[in-house]
PDB file of N, CA and C in Angstrom:
ATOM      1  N   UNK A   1      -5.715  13.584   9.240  1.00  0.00           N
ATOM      2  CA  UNK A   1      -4.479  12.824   9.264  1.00  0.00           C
ATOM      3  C   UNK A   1      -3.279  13.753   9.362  1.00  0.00           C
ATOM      4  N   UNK A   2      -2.535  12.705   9.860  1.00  0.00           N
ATOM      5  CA  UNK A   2      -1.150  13.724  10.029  1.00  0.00           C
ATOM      6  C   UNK A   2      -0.055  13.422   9.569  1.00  0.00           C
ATOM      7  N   UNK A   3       0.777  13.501   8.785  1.00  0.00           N
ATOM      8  CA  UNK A   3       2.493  12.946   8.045  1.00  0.00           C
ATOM      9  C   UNK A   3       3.423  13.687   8.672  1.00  0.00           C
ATOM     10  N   UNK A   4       4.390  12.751   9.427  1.00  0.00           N
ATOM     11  CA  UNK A   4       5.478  13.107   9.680  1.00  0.00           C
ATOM     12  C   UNK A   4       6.548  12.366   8.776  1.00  0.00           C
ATOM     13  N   UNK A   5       7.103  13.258   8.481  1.00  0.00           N
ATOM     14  CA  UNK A   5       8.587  13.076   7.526  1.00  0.00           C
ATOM     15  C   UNK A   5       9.850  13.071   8.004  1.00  0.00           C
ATOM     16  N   UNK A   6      10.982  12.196   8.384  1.00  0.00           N
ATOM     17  CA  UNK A   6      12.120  12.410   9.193  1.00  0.00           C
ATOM     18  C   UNK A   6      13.285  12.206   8.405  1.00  0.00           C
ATOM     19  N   UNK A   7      14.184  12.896   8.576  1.00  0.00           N
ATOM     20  CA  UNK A   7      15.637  12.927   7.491  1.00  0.00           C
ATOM     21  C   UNK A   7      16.748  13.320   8.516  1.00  0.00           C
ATOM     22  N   UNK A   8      18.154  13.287   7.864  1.00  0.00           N
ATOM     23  CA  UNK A   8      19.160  13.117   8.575  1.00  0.00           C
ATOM     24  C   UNK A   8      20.013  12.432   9.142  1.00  0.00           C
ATOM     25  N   UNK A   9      19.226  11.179   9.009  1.00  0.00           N
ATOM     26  CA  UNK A   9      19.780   9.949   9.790  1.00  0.00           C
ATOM     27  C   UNK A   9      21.254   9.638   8.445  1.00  0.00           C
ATOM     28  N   UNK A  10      21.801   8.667   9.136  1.00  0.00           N
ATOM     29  CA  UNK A  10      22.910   8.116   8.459  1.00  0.00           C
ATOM     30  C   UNK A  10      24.343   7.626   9.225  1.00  0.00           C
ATOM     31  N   UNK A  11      25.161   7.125   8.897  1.00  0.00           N
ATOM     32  CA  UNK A  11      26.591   6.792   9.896  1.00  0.00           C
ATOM     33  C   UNK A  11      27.531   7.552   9.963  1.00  0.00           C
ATOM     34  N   UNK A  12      27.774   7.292  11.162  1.00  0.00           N
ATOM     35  CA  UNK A  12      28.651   8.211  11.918  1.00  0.00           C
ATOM     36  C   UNK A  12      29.854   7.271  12.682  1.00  0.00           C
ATOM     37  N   UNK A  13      30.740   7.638  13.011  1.00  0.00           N
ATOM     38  CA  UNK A  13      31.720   7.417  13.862  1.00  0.00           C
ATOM     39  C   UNK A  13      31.321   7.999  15.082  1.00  0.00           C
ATOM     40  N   UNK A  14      31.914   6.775  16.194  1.00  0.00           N
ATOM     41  CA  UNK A  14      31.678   7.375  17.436  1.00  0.00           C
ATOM     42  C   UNK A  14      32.436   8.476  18.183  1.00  0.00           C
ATOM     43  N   UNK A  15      31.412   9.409  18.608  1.00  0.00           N
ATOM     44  CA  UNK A  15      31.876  10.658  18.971  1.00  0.00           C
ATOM     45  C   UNK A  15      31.249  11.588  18.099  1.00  0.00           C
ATOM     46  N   UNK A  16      30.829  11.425  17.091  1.00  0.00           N
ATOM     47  CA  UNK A  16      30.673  12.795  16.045  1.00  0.00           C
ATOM     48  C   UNK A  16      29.295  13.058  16.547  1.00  0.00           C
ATOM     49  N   UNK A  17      28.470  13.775  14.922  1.00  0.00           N
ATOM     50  CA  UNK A  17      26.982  14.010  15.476  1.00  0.00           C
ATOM     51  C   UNK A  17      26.321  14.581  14.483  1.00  0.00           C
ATOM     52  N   UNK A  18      25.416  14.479  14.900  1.00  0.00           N
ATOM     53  CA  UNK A  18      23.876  14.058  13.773  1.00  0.00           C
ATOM     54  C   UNK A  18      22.856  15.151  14.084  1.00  0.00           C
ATOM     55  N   UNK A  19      22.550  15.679  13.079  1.00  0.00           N
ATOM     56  CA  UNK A  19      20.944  16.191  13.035  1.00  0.00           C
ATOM     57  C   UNK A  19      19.790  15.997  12.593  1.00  0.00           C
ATOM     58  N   UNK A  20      19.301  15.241  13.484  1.00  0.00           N
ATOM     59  CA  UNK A  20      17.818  14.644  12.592  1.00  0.00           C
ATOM     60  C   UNK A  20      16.747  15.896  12.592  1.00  0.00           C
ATOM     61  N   UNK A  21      15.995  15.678  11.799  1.00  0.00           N
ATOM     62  CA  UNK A  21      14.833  16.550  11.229  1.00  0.00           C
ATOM     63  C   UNK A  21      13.341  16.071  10.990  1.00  0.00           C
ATOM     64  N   UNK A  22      12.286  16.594  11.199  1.00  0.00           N
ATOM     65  CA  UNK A  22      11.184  15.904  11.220  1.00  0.00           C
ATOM     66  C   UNK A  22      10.040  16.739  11.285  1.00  0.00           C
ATOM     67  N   UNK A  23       9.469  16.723   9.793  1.00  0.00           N
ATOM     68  CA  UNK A  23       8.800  17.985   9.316  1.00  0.00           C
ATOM     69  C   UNK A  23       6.609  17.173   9.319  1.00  0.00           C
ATOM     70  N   UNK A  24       5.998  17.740   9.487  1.00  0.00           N
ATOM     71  CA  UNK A  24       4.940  17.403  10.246  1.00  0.00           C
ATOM     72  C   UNK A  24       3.813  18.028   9.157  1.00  0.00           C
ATOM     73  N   UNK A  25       2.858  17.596   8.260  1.00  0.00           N
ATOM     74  CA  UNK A  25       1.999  18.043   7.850  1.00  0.00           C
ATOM     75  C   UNK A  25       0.440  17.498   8.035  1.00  0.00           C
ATOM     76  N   UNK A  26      -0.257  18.268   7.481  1.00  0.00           N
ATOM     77  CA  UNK A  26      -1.771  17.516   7.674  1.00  0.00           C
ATOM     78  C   UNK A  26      -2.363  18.242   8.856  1.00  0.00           C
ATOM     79  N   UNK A  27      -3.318  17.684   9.572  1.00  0.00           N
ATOM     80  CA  UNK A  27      -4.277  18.367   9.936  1.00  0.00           C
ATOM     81  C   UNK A  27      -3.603  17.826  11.842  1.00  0.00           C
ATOM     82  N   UNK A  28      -2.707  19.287  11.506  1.00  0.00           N
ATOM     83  CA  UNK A  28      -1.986  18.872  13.007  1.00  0.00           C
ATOM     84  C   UNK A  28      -2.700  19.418  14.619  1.00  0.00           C
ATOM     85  N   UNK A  29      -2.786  19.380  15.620  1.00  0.00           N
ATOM     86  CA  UNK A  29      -3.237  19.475  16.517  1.00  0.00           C
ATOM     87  C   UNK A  29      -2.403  20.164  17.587  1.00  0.00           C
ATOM     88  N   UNK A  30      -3.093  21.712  17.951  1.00  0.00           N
ATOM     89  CA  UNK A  30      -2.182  22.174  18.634  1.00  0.00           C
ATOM     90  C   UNK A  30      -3.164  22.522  20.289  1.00  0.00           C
ATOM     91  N   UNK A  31      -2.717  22.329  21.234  1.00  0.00           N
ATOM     92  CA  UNK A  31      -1.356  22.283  21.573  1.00  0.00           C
ATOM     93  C   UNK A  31      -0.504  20.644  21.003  1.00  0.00           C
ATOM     94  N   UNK A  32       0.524  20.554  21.147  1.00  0.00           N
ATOM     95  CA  UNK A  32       1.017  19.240  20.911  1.00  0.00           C
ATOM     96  C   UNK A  32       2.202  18.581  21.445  1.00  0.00           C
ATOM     97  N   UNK A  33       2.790  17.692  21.670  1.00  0.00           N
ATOM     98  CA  UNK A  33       3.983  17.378  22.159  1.00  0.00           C
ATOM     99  C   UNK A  33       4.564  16.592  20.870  1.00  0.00           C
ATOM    100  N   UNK A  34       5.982  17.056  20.591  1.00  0.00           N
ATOM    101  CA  UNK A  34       6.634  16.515  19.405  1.00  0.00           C
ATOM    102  C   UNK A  34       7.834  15.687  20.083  1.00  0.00           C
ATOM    103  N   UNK A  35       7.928  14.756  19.414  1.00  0.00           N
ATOM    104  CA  UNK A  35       9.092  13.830  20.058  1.00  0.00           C
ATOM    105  C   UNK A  35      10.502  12.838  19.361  1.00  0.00           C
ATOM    106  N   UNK A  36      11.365  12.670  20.074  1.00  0.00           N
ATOM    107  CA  UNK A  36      11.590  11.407  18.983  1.00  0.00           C
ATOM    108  C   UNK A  36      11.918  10.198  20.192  1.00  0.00           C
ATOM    109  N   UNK A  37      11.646   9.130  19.445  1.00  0.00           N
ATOM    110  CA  UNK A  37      11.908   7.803  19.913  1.00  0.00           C
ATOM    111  C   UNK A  37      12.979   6.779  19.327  1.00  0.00           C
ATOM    112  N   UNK A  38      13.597   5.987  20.044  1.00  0.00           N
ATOM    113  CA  UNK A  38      14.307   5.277  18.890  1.00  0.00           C
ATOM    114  C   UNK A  38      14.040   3.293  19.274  1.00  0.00           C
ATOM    115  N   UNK A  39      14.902   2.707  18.244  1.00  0.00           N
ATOM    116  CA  UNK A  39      14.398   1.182  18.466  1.00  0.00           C
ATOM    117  C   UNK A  39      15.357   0.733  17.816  1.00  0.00           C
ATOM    118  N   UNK A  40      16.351   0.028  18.714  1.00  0.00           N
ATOM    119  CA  UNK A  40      17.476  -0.603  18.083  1.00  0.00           C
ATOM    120  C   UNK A  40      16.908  -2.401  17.919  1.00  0.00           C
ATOM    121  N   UNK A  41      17.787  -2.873  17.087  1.00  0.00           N
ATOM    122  CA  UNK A  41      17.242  -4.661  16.785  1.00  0.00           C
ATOM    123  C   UNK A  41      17.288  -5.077  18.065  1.00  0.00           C
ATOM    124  N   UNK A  42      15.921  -6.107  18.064  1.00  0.00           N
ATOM    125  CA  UNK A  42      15.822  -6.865  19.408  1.00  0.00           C
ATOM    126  C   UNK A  42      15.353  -5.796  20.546  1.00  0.00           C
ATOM    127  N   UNK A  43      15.344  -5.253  20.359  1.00  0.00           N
ATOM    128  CA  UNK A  43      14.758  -4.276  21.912  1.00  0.00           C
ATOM    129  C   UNK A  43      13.529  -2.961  21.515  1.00  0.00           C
ATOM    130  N   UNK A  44      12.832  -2.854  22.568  1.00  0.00           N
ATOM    131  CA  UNK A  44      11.237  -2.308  22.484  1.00  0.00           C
ATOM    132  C   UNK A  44      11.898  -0.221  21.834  1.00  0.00           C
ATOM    133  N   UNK A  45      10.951  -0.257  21.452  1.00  0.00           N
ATOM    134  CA  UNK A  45      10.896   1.426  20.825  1.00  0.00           C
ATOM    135  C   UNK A  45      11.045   2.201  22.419  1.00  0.00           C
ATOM    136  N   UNK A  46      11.517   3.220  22.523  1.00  0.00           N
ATOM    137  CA  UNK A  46      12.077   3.947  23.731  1.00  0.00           C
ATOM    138  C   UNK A  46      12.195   6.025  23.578  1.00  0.00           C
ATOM    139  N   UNK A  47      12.001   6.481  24.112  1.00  0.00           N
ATOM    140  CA  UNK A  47      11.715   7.888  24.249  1.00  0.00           C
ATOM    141  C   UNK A  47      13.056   8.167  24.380  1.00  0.00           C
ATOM    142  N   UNK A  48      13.624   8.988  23.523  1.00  0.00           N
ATOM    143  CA  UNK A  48      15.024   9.967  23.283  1.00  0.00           C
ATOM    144  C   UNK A  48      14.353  11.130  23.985  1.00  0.00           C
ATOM    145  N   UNK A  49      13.473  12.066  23.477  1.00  0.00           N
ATOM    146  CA  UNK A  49      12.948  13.042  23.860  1.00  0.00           C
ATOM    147  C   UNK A  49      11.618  14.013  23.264  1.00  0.00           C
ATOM    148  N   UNK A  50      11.533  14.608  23.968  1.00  0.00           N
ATOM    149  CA  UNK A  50       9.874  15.277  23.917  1.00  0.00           C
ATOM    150  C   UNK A  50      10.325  16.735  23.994  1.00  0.00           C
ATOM    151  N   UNK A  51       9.338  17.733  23.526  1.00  0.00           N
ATOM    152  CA  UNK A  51       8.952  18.864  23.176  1.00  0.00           C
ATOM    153  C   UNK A  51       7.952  19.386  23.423  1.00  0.00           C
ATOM    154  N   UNK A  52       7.470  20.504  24.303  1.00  0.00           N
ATOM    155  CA  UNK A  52       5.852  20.338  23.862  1.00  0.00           C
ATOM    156  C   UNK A  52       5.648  21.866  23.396  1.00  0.00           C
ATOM    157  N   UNK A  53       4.265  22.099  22.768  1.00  0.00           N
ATOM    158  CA  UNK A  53       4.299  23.368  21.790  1.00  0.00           C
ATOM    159  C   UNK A  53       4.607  25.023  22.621  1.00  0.00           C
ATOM    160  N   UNK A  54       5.025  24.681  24.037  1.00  0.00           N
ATOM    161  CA  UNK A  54       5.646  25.724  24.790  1.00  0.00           C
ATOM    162  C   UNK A  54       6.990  25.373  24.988  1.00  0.00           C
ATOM    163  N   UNK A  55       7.542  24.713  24.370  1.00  0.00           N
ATOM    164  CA  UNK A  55       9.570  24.443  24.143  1.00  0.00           C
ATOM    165  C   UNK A  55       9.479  23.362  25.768  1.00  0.00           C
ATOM    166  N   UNK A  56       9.073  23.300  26.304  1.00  0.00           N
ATOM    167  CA  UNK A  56       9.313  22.300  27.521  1.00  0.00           C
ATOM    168  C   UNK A  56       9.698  21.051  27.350  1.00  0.00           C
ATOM    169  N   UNK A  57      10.911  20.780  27.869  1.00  0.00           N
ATOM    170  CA  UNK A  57      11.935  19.471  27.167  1.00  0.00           C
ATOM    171  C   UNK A  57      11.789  17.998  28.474  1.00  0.00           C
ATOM    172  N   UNK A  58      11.933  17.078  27.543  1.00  0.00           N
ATOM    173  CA  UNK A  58      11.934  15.828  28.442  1.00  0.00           C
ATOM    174  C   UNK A  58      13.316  15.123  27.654  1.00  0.00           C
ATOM    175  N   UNK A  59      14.084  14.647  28.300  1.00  0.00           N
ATOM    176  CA  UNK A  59      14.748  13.543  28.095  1.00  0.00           C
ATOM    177  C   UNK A  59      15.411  12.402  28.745  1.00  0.00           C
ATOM    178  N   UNK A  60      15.364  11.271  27.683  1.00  0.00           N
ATOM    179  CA  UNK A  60      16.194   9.978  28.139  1.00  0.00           C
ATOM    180  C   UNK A  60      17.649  10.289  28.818  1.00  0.00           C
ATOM    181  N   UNK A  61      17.705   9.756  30.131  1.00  0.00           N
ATOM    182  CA  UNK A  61      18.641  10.070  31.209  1.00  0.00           C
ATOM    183  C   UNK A  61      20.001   9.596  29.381  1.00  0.00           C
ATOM    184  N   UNK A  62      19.668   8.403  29.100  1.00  0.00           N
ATOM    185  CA  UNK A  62      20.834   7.902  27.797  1.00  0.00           C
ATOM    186  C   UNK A  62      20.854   8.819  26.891  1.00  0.00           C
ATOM    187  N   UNK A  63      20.558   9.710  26.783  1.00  0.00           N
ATOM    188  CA  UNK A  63      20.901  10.912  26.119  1.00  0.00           C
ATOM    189  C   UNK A  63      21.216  12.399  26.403  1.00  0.00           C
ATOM    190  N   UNK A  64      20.764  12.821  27.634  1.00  0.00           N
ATOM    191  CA  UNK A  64      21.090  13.814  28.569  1.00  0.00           C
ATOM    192  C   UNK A  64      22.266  14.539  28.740  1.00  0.00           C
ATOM    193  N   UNK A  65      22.239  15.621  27.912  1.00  0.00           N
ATOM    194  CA  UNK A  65      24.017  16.695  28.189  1.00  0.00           C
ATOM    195  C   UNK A  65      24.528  15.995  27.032  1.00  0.00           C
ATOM    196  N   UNK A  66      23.779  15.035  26.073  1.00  0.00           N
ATOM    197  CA  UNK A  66      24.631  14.743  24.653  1.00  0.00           C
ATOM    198  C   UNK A  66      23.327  15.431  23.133  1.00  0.00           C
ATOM    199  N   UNK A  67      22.018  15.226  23.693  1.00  0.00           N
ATOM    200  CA  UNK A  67      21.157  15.774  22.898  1.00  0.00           C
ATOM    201  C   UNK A  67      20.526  16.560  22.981  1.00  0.00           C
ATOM    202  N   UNK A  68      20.244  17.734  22.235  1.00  0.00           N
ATOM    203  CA  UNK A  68      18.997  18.857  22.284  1.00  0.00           C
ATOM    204  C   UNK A  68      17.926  18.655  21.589  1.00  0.00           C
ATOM    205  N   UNK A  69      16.789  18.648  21.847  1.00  0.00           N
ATOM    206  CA  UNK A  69      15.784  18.947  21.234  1.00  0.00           C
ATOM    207  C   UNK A  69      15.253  20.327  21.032  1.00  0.00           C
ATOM    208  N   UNK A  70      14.575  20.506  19.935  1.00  0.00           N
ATOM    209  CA  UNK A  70      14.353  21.859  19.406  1.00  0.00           C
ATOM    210  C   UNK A  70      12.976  21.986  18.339  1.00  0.00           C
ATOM    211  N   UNK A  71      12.182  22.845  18.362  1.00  0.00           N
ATOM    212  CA  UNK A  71      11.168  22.794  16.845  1.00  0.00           C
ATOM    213  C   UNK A  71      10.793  24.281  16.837  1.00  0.00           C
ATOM    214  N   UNK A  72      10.443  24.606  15.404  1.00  0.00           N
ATOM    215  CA  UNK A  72       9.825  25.355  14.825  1.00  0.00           C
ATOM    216  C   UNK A  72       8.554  25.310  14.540  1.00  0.00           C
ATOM    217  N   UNK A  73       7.637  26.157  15.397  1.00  0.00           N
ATOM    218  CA  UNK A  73       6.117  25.796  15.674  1.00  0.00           C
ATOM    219  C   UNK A  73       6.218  26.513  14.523  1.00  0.00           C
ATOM    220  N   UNK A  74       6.692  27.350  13.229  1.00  0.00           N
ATOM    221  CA  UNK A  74       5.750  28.397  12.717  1.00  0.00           C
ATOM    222  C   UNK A  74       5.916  27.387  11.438  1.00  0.00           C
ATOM    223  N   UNK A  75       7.039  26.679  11.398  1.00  0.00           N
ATOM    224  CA  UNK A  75       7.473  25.239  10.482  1.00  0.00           C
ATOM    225  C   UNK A  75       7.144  23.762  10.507  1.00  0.00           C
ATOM    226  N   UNK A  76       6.514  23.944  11.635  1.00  0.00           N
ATOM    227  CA  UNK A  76       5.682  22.567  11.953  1.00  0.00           C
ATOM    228  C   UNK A  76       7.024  21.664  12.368  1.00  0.00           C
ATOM    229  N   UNK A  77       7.916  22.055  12.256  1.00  0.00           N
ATOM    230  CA  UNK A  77       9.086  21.036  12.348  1.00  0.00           C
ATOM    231  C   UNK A  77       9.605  20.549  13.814  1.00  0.00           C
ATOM    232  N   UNK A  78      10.630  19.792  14.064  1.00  0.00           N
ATOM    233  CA  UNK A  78      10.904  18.954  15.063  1.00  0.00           C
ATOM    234  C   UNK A  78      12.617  18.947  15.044  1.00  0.00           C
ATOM    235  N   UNK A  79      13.550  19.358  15.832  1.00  0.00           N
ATOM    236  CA  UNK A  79      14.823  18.405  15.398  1.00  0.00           C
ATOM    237  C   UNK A  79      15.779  18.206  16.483  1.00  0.00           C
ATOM    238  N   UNK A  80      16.281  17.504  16.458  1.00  0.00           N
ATOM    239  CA  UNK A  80      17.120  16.303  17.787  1.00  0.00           C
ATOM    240  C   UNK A  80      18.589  16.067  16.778  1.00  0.00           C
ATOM    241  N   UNK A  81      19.330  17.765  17.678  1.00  0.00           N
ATOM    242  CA  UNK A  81      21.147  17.547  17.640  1.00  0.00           C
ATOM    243  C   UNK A  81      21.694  16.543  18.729  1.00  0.00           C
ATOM    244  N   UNK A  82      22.590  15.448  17.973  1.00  0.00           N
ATOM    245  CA  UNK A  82      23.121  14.694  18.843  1.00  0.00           C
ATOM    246  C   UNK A  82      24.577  14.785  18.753  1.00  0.00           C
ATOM    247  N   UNK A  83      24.868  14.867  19.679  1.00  0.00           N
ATOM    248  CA  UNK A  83      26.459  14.762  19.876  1.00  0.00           C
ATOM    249  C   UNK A  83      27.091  13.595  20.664  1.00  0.00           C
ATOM    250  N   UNK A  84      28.539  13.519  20.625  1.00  0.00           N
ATOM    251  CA  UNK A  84      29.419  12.351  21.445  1.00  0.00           C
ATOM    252  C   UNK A  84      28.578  10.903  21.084  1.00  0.00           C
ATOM    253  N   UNK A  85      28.025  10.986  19.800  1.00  0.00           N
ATOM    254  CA  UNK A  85      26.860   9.455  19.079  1.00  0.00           C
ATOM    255  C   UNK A  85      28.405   8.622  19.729  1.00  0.00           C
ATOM    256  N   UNK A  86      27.827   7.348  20.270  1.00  0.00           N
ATOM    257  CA  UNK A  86      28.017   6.186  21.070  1.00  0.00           C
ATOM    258  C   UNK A  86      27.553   5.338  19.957  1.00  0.00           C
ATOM    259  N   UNK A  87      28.177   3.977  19.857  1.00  0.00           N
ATOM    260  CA  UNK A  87      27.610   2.938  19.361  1.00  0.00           C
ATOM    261  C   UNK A  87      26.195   2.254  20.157  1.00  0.00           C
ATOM    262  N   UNK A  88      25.782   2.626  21.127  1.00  0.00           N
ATOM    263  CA  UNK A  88      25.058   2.090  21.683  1.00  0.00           C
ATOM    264  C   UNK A  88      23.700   2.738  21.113  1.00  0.00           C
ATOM    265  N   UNK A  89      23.917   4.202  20.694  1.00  0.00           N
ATOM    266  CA  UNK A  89      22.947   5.183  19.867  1.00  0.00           C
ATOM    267  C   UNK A  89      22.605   4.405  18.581  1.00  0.00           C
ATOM    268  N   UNK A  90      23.059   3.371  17.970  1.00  0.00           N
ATOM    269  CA  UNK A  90      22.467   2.962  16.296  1.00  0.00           C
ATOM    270  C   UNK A  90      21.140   2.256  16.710  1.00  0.00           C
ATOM    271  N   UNK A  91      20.405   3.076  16.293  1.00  0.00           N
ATOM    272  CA  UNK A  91      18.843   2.691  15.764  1.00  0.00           C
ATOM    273  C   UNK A  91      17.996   3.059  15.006  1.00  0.00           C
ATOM    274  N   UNK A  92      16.871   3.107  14.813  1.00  0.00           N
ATOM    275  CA  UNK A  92      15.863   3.348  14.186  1.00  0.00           C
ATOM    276  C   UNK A  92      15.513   4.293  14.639  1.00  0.00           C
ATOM    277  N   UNK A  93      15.776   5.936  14.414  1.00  0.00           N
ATOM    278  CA  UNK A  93      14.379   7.389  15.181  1.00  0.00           C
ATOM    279  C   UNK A  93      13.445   7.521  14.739  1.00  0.00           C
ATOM    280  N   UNK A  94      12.755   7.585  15.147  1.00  0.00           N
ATOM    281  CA  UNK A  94      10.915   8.037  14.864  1.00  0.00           C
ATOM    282  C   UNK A  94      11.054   9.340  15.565  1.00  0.00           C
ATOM    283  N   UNK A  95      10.255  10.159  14.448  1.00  0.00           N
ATOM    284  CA  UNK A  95       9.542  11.411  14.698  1.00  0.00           C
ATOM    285  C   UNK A  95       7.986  10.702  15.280  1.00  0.00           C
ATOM    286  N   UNK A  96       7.504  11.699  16.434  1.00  0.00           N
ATOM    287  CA  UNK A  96       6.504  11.440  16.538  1.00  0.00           C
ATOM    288  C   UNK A  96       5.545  12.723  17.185  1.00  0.00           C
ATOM    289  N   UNK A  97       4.516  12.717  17.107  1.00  0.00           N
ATOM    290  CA  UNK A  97       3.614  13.886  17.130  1.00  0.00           C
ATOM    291  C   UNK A  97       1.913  13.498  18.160  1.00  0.00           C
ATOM    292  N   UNK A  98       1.842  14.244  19.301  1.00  0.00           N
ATOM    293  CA  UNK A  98       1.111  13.769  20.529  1.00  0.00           C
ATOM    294  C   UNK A  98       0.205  14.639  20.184  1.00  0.00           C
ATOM    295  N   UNK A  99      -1.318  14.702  20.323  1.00  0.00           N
ATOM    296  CA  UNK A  99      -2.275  15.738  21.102  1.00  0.00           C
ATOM    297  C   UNK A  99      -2.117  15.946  22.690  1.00  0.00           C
ATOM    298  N   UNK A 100      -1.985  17.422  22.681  1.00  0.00           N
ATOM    299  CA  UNK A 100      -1.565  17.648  24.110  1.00  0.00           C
ATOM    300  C   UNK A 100      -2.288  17.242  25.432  1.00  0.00           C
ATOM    301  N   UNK A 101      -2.080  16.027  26.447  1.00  0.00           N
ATOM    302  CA  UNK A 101      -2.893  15.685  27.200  1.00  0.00           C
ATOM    303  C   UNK A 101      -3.893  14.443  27.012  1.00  0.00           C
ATOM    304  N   UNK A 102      -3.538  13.579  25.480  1.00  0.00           N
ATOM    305  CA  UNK A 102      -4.420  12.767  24.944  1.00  0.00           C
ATOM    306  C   UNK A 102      -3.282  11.756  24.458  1.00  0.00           C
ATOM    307  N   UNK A 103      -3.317  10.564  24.260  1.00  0.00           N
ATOM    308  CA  UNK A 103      -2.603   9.598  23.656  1.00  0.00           C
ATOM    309  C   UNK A 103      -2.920   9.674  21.732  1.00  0.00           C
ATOM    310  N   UNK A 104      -3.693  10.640  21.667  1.00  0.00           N
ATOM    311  CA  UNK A 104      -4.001  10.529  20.479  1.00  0.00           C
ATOM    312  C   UNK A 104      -2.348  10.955  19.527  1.00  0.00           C
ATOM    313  N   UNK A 105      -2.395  10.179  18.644  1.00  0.00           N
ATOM    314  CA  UNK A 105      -0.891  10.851  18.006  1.00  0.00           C
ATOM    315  C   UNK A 105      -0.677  10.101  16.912  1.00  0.00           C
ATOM    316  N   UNK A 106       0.956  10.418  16.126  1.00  0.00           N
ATOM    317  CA  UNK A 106       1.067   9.897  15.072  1.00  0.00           C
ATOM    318  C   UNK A 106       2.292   9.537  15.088  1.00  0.00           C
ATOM    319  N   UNK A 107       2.596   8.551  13.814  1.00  0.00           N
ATOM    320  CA  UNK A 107       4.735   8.213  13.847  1.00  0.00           C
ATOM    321  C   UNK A 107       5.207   8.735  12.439  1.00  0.00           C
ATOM    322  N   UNK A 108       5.950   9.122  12.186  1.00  0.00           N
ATOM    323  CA  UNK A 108       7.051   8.831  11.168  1.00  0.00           C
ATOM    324  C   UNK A 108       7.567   7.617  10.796  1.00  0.00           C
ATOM    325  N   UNK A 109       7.852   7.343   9.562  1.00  0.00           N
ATOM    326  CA  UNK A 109       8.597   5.931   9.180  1.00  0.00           C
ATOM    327  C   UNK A 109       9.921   5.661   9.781  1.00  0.00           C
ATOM    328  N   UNK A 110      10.710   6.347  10.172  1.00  0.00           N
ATOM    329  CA  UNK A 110      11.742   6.261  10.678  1.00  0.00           C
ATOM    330  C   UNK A 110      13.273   6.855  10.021  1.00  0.00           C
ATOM    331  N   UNK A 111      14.054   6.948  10.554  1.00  0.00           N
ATOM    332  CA  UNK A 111      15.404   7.441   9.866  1.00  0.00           C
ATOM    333  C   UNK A 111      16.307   6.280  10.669  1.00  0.00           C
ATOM    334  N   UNK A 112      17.293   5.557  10.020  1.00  0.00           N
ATOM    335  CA  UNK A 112      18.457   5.144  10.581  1.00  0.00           C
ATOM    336  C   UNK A 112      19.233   5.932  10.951  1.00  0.00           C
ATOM    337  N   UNK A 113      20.064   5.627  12.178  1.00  0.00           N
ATOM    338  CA  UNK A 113      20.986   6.128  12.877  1.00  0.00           C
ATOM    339  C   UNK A 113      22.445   5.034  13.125  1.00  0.00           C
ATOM    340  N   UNK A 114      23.354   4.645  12.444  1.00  0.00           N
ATOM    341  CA  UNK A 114      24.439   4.159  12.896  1.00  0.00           C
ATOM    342  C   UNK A 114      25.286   4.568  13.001  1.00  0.00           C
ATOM    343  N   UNK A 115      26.416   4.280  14.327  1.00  0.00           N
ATOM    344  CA  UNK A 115      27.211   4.539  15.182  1.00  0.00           C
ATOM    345  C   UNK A 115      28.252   3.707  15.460  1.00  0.00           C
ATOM    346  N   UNK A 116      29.091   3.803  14.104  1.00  0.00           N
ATOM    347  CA  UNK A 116      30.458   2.893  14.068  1.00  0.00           C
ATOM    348  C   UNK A 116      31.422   3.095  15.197  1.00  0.00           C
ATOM    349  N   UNK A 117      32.276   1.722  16.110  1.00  0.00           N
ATOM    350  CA  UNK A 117      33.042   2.287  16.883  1.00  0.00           C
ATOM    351  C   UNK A 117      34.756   2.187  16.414  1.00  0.00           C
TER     352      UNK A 117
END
């Protein structure tokens, strides 16, 4: 099994910015792709961005030139700086954690993210 733990979340005014965090224990699987996702009310869970255990970045065009993704393989960790947070950004992030090349994977409970305008 695998626990992901995510922190950081909380409100913001629009424009400012957030560092979420998302620390990964248990019997993790490497290579791996680390990610976060988010899920605002009423609408399906959605890919912010990906990582994989060689730093190779994916992201949501809706976040692009506003978020970095970043992790510490020797920390197991994960973390997604956001900047210029939009009200359209308040949701739910999930940390989440892939076997590389396999759907096999895991979630985090989530961190809130709100984005007062």
């Amino acid at each position: 099994q695998v626990q992901l733990v995510e922190s950081g979340g909380g409100l913001v005014q629009a424009g400012g910015s957030l560092r979420l965090s998302c620390a990964a224990s248990g019997n993790i699987f490497r290579p791996n792709v680390m990610g976060w996702y988010r899920q605002a009310p009423g609408k399906q869970r959605e890919l912010v961005a990906t990582i994989t255990s060689g730093a190779n970045t994916n992201y949501a065009d809706s976040v692009k030139g506003r978020s970095t993704i970043s992790r510490d393989n020797a920390k197991n960790m994960v973390f997604l700086q956001m900047n210029s947070l939009k009200p359209e950004d308040t949701a739910v992030y999930y940390c989440n954690l892939v076997k590389f090349g396999t759907k096999i994977g895991y979630w985090g409970q989530g961190t809130q993210v709100t984005v007062s305008s």
